[in-house]
N, C-alpha and C. Protein backbone atom coordinates (compact mmCIF):
# COMPACT_ATOMS: atom_id res chain seq x y z
N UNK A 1 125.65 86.64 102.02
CA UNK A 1 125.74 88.09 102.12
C UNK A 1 124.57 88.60 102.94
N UNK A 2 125.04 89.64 104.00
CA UNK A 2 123.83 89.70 104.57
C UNK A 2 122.76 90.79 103.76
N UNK A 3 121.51 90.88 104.27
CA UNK A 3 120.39 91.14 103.49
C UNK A 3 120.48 92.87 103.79
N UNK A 4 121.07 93.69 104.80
CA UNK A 4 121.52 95.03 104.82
C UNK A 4 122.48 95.86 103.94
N UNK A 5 123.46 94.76 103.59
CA UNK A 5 124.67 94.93 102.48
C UNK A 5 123.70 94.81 101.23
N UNK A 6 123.15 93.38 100.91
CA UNK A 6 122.57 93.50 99.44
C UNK A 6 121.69 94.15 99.18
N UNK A 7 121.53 95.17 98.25
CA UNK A 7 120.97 96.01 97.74
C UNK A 7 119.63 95.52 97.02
N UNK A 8 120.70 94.12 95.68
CA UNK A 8 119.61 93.83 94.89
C UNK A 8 121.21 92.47 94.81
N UNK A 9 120.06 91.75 93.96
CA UNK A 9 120.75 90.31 93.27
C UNK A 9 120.11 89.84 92.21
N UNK A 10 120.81 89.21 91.57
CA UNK A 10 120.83 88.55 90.28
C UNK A 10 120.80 86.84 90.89
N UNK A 11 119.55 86.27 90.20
CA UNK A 11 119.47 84.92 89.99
C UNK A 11 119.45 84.48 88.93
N UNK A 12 120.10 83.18 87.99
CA UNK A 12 119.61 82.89 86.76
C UNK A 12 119.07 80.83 87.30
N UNK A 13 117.90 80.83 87.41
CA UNK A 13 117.34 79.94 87.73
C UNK A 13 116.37 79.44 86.95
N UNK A 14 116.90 77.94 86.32
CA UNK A 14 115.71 77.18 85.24
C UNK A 14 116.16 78.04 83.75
N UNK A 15 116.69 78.75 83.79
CA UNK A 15 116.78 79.52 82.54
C UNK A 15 115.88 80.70 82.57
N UNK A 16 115.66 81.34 83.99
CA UNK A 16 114.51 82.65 83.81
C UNK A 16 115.25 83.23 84.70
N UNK A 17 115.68 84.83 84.36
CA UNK A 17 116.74 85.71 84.94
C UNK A 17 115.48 86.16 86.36
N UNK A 18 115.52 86.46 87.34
CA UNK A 18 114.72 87.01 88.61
C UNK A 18 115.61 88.18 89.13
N UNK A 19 114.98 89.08 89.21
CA UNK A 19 115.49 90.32 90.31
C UNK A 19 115.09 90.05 91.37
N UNK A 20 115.64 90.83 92.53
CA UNK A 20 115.31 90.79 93.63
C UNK A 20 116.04 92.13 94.52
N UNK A 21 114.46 93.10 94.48
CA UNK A 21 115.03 94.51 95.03
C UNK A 21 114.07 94.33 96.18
N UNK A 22 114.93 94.18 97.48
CA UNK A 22 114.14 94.55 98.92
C UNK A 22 113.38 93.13 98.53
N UNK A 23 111.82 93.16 99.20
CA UNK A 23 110.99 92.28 98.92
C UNK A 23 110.58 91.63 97.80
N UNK A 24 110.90 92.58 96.52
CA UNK A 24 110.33 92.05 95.43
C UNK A 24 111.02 91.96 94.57
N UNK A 25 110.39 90.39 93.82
CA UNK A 25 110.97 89.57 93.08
C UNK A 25 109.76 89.53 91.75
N UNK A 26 110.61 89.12 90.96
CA UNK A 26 110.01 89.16 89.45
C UNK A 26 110.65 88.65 88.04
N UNK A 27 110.29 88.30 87.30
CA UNK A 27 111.09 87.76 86.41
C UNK A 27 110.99 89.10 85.45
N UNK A 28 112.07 89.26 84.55
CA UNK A 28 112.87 90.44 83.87
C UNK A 28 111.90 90.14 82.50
N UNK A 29 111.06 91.24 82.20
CA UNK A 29 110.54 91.48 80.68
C UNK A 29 111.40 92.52 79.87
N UNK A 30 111.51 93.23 80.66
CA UNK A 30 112.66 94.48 79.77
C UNK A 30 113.52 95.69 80.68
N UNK A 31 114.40 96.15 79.97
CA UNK A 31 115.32 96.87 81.17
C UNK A 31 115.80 97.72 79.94
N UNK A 32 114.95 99.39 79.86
CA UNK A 32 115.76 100.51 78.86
C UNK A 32 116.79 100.40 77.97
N UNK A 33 117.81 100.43 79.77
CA UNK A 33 119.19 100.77 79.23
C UNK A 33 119.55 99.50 78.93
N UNK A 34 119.40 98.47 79.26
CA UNK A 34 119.63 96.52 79.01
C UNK A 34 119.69 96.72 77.42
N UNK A 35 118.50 97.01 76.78
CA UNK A 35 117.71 96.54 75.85
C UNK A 35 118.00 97.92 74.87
N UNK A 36 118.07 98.84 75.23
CA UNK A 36 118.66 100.05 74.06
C UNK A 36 119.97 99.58 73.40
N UNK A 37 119.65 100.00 71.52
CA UNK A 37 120.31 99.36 71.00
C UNK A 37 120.36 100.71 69.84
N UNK A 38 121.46 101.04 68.94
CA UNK A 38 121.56 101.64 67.95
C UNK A 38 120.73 101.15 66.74
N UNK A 39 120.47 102.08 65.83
CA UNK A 39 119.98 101.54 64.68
C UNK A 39 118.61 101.67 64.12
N UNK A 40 118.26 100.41 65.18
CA UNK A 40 116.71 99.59 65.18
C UNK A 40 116.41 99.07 66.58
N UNK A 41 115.73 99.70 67.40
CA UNK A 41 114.82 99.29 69.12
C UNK A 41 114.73 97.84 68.87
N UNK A 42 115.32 97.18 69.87
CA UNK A 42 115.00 96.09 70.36
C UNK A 42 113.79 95.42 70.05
N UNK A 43 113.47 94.22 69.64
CA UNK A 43 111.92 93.66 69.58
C UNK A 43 111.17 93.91 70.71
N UNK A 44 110.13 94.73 70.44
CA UNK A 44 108.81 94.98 71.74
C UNK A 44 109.31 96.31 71.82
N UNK A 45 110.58 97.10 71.77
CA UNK A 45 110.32 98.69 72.08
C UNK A 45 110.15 99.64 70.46
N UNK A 46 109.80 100.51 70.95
CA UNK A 46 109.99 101.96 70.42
C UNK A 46 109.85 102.84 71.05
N UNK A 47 110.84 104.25 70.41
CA UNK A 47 110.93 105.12 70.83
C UNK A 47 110.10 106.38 70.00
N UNK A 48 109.17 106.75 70.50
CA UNK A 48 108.53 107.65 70.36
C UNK A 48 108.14 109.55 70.95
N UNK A 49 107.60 109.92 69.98
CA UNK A 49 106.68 111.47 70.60
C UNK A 49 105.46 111.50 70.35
N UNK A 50 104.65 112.53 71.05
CA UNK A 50 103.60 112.66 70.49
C UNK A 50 102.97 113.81 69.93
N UNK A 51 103.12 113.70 68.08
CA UNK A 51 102.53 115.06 67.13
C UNK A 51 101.48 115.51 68.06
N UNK A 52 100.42 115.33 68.43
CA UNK A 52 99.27 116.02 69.70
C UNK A 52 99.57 115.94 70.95
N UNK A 53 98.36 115.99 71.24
CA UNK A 53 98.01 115.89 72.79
C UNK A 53 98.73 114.63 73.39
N UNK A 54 98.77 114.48 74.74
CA UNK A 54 99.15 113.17 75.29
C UNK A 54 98.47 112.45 74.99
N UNK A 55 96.94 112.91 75.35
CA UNK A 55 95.90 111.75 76.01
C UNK A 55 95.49 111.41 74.52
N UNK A 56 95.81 111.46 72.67
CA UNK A 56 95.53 111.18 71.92
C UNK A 56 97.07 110.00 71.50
N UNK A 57 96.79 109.02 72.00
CA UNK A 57 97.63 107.68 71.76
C UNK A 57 97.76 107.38 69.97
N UNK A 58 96.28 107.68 69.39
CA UNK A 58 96.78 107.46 67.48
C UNK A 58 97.58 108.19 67.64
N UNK A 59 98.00 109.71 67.80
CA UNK A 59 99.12 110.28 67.09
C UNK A 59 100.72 109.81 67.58
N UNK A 60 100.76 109.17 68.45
CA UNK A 60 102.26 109.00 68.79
C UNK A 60 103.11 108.72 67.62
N UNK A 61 104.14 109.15 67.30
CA UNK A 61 104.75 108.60 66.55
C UNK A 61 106.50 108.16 66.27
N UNK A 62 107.09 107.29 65.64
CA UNK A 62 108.18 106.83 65.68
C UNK A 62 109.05 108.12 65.96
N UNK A 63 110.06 108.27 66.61
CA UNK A 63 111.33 108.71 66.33
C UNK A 63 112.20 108.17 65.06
N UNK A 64 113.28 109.12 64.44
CA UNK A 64 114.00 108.37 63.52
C UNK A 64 115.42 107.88 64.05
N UNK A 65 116.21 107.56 63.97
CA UNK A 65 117.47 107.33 64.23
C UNK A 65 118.60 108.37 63.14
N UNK A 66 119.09 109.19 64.15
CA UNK A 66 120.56 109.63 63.08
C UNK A 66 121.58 108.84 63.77
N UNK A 67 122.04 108.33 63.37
CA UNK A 67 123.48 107.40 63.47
C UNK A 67 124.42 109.24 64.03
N UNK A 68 124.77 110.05 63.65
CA UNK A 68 125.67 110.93 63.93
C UNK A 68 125.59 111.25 65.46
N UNK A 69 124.38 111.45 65.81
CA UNK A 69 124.58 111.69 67.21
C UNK A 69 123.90 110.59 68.33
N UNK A 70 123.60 108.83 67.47
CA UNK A 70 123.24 108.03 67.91
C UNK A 70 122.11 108.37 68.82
N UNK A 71 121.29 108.92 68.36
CA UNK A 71 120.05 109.40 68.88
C UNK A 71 118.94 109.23 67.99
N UNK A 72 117.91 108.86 68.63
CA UNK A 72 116.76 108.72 68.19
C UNK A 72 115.74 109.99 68.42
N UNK A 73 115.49 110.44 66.90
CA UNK A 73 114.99 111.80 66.82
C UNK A 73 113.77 112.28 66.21
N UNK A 74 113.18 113.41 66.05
CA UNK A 74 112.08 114.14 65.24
C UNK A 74 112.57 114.61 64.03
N UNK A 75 113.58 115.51 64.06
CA UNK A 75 113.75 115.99 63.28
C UNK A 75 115.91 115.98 63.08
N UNK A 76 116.62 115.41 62.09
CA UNK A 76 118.04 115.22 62.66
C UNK A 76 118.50 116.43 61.96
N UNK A 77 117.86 117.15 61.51
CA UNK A 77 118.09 118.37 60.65
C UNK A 77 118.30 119.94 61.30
N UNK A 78 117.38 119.97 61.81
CA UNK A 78 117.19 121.26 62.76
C UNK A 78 117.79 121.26 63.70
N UNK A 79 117.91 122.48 64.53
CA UNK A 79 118.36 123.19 65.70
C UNK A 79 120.07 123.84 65.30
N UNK A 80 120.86 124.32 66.33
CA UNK A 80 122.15 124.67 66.06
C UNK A 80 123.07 123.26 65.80
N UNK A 81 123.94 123.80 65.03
CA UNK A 81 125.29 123.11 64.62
C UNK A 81 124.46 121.07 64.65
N UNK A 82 123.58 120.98 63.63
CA UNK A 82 123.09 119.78 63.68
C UNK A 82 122.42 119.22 64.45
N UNK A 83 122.40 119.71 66.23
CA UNK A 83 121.20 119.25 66.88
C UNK A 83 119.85 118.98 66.81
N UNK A 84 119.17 117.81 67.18
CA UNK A 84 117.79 117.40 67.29
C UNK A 84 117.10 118.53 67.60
N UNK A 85 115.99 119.38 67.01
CA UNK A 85 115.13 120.05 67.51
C UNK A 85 113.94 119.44 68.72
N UNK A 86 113.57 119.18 68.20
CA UNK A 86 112.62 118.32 69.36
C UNK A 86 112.89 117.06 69.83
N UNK A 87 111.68 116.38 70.55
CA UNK A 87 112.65 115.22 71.47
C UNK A 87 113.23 114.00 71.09
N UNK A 88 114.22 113.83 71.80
CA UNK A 88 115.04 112.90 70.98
C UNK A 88 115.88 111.82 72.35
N UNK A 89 116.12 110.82 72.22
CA UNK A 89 116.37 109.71 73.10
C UNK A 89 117.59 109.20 72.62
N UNK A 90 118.42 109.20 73.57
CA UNK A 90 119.59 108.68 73.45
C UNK A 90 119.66 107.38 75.24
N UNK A 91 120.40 106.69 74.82
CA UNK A 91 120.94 105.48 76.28
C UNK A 91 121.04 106.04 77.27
N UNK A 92 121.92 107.84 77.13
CA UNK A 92 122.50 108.12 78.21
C UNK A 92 122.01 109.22 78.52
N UNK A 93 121.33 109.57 77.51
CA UNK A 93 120.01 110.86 78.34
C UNK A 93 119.35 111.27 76.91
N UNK A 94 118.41 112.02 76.92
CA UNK A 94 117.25 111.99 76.50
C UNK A 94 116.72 114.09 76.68
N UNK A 95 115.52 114.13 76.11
CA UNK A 95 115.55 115.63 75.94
C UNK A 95 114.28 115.99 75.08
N UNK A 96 113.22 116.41 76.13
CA UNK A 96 111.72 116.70 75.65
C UNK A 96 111.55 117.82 74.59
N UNK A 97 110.48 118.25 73.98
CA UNK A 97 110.25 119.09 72.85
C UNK A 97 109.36 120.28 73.79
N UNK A 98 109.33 121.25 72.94
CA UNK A 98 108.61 122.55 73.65
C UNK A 98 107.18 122.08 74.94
N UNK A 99 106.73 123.14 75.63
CA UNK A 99 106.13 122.78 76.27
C UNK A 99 104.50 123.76 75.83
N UNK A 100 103.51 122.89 76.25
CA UNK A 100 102.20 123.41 75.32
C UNK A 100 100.89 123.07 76.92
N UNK A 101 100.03 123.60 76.61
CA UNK A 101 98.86 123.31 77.30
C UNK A 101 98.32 121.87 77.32
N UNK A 102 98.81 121.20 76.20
CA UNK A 102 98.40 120.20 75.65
C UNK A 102 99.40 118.55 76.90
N UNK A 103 100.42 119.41 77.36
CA UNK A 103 101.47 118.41 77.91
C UNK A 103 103.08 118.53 77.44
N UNK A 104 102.76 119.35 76.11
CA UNK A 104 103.91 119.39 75.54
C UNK A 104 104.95 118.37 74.67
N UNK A 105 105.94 118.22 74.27
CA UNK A 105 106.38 116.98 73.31
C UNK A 105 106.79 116.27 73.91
N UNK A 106 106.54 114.70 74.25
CA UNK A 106 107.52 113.87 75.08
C UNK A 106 108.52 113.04 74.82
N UNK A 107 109.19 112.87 75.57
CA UNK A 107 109.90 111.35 74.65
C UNK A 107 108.96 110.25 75.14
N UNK A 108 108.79 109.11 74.50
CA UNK A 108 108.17 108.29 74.79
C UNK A 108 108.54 107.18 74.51
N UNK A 109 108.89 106.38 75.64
CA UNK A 109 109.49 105.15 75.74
C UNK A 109 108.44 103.58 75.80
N UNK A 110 107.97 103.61 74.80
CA UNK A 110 106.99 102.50 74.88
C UNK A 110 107.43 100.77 74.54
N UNK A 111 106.69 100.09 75.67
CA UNK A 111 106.89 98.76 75.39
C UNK A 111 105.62 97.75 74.99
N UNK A 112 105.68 96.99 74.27
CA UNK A 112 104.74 96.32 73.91
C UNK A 112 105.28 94.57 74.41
N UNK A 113 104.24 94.02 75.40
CA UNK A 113 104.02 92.86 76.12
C UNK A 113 104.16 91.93 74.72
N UNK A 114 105.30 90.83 74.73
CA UNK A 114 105.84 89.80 74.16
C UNK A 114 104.97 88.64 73.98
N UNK A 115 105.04 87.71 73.67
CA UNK A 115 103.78 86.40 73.77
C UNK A 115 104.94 85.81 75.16
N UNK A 116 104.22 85.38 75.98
CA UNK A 116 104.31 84.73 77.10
C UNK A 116 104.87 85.87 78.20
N UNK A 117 104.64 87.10 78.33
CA UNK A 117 105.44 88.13 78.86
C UNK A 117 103.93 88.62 80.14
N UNK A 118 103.10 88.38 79.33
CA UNK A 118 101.54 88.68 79.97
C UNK A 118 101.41 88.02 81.90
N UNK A 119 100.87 88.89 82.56
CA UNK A 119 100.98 88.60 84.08
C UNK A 119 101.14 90.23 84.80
N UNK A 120 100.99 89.72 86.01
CA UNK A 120 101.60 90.95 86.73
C UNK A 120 102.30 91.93 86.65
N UNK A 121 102.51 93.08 86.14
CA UNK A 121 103.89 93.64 85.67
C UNK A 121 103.68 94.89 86.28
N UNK A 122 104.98 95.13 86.86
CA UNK A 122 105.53 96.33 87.52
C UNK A 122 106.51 97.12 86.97
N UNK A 123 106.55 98.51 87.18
CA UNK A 123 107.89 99.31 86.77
C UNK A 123 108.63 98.90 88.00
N UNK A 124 110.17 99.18 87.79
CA UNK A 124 110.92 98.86 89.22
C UNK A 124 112.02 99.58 88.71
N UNK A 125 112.65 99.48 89.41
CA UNK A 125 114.23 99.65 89.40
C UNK A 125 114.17 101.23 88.94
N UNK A 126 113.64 102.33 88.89
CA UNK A 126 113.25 103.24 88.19
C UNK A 126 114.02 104.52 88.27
N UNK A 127 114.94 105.29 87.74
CA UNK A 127 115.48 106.97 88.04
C UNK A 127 115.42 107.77 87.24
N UNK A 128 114.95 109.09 87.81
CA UNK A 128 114.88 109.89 86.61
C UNK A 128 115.55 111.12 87.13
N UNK A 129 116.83 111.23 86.72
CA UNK A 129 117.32 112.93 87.21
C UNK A 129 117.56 114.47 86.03
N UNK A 130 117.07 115.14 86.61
CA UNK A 130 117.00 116.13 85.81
C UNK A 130 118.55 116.69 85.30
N UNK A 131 119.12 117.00 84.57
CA UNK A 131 120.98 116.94 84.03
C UNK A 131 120.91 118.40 84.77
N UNK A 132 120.28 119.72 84.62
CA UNK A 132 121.10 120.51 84.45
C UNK A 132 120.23 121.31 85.88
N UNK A 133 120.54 120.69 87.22
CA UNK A 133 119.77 121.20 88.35
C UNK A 133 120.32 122.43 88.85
N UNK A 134 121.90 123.24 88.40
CA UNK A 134 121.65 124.60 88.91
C UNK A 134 121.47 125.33 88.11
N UNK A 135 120.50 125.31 87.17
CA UNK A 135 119.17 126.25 86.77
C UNK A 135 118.09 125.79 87.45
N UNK A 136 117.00 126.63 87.44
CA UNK A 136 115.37 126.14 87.68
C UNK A 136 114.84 126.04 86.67
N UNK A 137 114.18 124.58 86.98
CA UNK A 137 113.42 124.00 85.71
C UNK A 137 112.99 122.68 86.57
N UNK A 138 111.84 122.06 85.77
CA UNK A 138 111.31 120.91 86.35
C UNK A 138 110.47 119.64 84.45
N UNK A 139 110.80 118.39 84.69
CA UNK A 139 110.23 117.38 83.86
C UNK A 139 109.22 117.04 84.53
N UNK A 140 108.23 116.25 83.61
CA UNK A 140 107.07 115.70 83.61
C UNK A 140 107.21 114.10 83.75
N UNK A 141 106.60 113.48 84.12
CA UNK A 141 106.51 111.82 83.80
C UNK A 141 105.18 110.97 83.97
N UNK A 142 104.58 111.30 82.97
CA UNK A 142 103.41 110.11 82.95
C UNK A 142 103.60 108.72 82.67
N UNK A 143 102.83 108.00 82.79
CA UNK A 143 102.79 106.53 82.23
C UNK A 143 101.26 105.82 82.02
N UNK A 144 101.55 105.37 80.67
CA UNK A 144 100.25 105.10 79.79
C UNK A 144 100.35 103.10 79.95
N UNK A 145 99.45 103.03 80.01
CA UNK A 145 98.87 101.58 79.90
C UNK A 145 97.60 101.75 78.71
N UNK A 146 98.45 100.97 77.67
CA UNK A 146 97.44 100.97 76.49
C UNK A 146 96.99 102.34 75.84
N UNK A 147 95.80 102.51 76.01
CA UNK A 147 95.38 104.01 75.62
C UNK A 147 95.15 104.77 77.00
N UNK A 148 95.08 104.67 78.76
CA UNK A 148 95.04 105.49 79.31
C UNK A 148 95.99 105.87 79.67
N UNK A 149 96.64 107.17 79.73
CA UNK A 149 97.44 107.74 79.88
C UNK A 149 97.36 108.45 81.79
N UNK A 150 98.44 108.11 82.63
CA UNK A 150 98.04 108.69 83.43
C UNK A 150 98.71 110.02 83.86
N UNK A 151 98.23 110.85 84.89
CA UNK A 151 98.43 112.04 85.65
C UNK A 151 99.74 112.02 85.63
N UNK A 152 100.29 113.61 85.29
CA UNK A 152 101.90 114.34 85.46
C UNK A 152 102.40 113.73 86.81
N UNK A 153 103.78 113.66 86.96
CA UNK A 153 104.30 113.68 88.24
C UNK A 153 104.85 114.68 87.45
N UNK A 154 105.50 115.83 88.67
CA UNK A 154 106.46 116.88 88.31
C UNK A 154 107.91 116.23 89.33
N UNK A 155 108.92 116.28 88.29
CA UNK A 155 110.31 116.15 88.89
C UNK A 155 111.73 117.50 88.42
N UNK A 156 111.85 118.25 89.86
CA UNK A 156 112.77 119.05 89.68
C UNK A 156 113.93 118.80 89.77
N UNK A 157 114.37 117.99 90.42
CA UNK A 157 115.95 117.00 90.48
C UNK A 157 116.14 115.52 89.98
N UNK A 158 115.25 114.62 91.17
CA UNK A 158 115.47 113.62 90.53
C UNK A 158 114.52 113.10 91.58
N UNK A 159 113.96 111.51 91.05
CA UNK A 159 112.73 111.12 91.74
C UNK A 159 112.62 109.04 90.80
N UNK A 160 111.52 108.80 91.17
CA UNK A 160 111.78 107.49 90.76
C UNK A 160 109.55 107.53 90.57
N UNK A 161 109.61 106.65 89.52
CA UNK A 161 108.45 105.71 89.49
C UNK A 161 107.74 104.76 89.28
N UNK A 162 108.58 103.68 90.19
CA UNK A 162 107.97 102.45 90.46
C UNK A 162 106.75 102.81 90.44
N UNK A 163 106.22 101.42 90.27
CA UNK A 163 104.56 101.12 90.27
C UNK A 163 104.02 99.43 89.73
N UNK A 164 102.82 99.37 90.36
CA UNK A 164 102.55 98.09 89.95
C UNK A 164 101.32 98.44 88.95
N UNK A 165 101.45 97.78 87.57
CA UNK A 165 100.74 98.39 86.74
C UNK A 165 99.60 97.23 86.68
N UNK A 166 99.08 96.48 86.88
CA UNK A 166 98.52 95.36 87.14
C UNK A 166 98.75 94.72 86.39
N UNK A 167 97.52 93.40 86.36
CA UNK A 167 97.68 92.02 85.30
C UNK A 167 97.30 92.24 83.64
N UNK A 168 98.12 92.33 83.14
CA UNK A 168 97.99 92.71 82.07
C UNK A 168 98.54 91.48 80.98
N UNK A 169 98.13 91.23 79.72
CA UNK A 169 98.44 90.14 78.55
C UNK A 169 99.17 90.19 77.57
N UNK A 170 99.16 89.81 77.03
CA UNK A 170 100.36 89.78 75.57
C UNK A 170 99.90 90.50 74.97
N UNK A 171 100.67 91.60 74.13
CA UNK A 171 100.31 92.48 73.47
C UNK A 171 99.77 93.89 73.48
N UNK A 172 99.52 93.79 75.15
CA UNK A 172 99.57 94.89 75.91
C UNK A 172 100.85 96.02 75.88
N UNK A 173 100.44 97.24 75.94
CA UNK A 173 101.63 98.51 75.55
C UNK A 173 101.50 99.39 76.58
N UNK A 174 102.72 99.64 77.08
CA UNK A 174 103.29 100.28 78.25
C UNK A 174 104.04 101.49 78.30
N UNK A 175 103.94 102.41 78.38
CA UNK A 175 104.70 103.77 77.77
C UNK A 175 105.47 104.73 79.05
N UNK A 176 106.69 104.81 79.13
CA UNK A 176 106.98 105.54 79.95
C UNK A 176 106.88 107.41 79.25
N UNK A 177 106.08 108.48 79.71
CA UNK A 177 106.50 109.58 78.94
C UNK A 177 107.33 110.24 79.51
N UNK A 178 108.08 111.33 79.26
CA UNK A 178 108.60 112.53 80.11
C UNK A 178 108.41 113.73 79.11
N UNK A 179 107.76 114.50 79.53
CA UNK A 179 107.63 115.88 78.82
C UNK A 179 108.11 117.20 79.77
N UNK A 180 107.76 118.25 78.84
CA UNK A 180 108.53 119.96 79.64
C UNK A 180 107.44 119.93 81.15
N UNK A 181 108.14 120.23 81.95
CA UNK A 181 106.99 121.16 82.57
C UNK A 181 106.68 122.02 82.53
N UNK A 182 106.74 123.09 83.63
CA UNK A 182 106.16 124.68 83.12
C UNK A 182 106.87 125.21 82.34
N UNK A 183 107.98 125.15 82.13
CA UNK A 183 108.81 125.71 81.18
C UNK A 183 110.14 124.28 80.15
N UNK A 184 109.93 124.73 79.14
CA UNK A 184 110.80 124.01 78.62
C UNK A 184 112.66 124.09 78.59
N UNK A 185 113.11 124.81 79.45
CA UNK A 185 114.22 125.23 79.56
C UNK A 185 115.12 124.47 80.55
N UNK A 186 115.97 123.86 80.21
CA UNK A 186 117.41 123.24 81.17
C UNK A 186 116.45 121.26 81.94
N UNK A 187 115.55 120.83 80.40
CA UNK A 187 114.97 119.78 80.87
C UNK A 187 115.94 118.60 80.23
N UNK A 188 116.94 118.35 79.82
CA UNK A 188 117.88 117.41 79.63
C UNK A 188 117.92 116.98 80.59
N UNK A 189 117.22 115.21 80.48
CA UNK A 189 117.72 114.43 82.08
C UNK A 189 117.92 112.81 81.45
N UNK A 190 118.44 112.18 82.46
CA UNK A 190 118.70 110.87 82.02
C UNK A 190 117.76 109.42 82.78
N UNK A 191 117.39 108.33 82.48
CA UNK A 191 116.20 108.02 82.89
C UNK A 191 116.72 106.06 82.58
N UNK A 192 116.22 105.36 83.62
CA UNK A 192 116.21 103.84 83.68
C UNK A 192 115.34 103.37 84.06
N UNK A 193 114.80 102.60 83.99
CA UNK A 193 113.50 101.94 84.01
C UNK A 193 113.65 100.25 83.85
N UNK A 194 113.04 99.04 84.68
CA UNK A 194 112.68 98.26 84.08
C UNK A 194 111.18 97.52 83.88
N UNK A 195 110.75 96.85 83.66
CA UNK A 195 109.48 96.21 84.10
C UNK A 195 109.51 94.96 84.10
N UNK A 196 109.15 94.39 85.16
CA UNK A 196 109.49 92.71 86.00
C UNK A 196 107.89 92.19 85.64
N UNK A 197 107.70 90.89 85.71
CA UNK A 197 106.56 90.29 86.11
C UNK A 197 106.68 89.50 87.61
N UNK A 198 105.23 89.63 88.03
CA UNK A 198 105.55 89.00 89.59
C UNK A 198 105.01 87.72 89.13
């Protein structure tokens, strides 16, 4: 197949799955939507918010799961006709909590590095589109390595954020966030992510 047509490919070689987008290749540690599961998160994820500030990593805390709207939530009690009040994560889209000086509530998609998972690791394969683009409104997307948390990107439609997060070890924790931006209004968006080792 020529290399203009293929986009991306799938190898399963030796028994270790490899991507291959454009130039880069990597062996597969985790993939969101792959690895999102009802119930109970996959071994190595959780889905989280954070009761404070961003940049305060103790407070993050679990989401719960309501089985009714297969979402992983804050609160499965509140809002209209049974909806999640604050943020809550579902496979097929997802949906931040009010917005504050502080960063506001995020969803937070965190992964924690496996035993033998440690090496090079990159985000890849990455989209994030905002659901409801004819209103104005714009999401947030940081990403934390361990306890530093880094700088907002602002996304008003849709945007991507790859990155090479460096060499990092087992047991290492990786957090994708998305919070409100300036306003918390019409921020329902849907979001994929994986992270490869080189």
């Amino acid at each position: 197949m020529k290399s203009h047509i293929a986009l991306w490919r799938l190898w399963l070689m030796a028994g270790v799955l490899l991507i291959v987008t454009g130039a880069q290749a990597g062996e597969l540690v985790a993939s969101f939507k792959e690895d999102f599961q009802d119930e109970t998160p996959k071994k190595g994820w959780q889905y989280q918010w954070n009761a404070d500030t961003v940049d305060d990593t103790a407070t993050y805390a679990n989401l719960s799961y309501q089985s009714e709207k297969h979402a992983y939530v804050t609160d499965p009690y509140a809002g209209g006709e049974g909806a999640p009040a604050g943020p809550y994560i579902k496979r097929d889209f997802a949906h931040p909590g009010a917005e504050s000086s502080s960063g506001g509530k995020n969803c937070i998609y965190t992964y924690t590095l496996q035993a033998g998972q440690g090496g090079k690791i990159s985000i890849t394969d990455s989209t994030i589109i905002r659901v409801d683009q004819a209103n104005p409104g714009d999401i947030e997307v940081r990403i934390r390595v361990n306890d530093t948390v880094g700088d907002p990107v602002s996304i008003e439609t849709k945007g991507s954020f790859d990155r090479e997060l460096g060499t990092l070890k087992d047991g290492d924790v990786i957090s994708v966030l998305v919070g409100p931006g300036a306003s918390a209004n019409f921020d329902m968006y849907r979001v994929d992510f994986s992270l490869i080792k080189e």
